[in-house]
PDB file of N, CA and C in Angstrom:
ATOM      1  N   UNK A   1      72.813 -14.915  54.010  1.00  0.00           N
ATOM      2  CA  UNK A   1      73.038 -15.373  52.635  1.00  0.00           C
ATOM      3  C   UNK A   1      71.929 -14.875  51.711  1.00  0.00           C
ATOM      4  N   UNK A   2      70.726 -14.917  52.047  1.00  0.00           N
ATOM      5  CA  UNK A   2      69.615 -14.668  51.426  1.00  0.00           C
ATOM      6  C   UNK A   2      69.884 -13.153  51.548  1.00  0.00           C
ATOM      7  N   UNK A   3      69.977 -12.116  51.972  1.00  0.00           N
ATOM      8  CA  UNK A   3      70.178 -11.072  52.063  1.00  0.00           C
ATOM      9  C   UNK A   3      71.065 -10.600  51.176  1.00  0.00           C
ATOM     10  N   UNK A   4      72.063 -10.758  50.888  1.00  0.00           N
ATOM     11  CA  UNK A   4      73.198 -11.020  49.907  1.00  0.00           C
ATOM     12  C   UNK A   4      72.471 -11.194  48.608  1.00  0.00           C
ATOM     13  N   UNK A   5      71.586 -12.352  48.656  1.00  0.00           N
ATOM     14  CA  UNK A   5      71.406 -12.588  47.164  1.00  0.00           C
ATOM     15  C   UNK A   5      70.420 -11.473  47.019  1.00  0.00           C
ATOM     16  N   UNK A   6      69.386 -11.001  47.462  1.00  0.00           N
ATOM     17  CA  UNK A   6      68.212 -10.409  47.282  1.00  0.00           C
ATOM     18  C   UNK A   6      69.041  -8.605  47.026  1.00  0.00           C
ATOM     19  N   UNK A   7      70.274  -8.295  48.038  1.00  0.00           N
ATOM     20  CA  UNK A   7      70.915  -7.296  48.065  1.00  0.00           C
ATOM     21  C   UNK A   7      71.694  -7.292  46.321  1.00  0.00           C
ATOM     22  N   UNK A   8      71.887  -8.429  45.568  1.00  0.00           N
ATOM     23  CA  UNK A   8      72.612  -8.920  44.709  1.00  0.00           C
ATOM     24  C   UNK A   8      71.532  -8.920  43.428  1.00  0.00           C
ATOM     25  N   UNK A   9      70.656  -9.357  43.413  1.00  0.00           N
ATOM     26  CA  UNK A   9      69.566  -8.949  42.135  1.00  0.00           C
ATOM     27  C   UNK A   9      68.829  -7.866  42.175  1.00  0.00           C
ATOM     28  N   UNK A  10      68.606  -7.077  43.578  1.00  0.00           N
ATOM     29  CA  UNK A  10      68.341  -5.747  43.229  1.00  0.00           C
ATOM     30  C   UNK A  10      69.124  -4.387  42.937  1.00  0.00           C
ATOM     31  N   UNK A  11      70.980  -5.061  43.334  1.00  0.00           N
ATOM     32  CA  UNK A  11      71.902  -4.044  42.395  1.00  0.00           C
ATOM     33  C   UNK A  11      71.450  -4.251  40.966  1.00  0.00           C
ATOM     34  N   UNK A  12      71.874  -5.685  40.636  1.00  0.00           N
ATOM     35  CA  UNK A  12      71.686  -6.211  39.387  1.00  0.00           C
ATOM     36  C   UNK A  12      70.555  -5.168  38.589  1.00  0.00           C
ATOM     37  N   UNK A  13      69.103  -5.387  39.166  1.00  0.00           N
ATOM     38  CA  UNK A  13      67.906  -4.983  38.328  1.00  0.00           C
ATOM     39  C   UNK A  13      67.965  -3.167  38.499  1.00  0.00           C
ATOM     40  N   UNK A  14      68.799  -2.814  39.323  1.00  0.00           N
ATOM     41  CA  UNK A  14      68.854  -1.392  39.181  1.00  0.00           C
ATOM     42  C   UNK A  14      69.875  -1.228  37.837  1.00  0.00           C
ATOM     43  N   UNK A  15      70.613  -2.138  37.896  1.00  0.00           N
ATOM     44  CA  UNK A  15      71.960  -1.817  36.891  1.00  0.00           C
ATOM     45  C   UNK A  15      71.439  -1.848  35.540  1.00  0.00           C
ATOM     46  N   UNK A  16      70.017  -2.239  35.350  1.00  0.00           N
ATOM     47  CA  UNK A  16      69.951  -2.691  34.247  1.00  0.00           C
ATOM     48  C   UNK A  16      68.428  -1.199  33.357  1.00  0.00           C
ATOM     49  N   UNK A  17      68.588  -0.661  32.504  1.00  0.00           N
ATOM     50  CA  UNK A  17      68.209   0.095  31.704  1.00  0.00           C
ATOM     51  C   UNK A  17      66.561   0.005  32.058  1.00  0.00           C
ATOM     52  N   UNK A  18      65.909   0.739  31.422  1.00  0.00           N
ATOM     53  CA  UNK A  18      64.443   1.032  31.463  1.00  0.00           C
ATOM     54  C   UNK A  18      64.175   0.189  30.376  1.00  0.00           C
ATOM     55  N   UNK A  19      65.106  -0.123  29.490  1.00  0.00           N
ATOM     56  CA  UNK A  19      64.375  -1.039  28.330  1.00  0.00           C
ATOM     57  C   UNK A  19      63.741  -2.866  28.921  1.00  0.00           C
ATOM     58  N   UNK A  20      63.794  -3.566  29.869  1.00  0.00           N
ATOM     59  CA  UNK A  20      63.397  -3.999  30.095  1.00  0.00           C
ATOM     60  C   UNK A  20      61.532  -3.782  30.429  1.00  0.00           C
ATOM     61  N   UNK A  21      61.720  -2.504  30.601  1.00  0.00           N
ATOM     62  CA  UNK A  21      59.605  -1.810  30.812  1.00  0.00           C
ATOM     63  C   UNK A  21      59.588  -1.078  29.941  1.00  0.00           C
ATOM     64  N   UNK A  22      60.524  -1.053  29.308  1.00  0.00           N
ATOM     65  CA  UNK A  22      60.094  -0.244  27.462  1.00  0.00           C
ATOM     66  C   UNK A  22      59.941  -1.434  26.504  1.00  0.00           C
ATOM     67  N   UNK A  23      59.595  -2.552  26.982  1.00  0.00           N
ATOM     68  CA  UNK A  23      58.780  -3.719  25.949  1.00  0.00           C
ATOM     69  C   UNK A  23      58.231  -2.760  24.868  1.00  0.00           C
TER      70      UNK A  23
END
């Protein structure tokens, strides 16, 4: 389960743009 989730926010944080570290 934990694997899943951890597998699940690091699609997530890949999915998500460079503007999060372009503060």
């Amino acid at each position: 389960m934990i694997a899943a989730i951890a597998w699940n926010l690091f699609t997530w944080w890949k999915g998500i743009p460079s503007s999060s570290s372009h503060t």
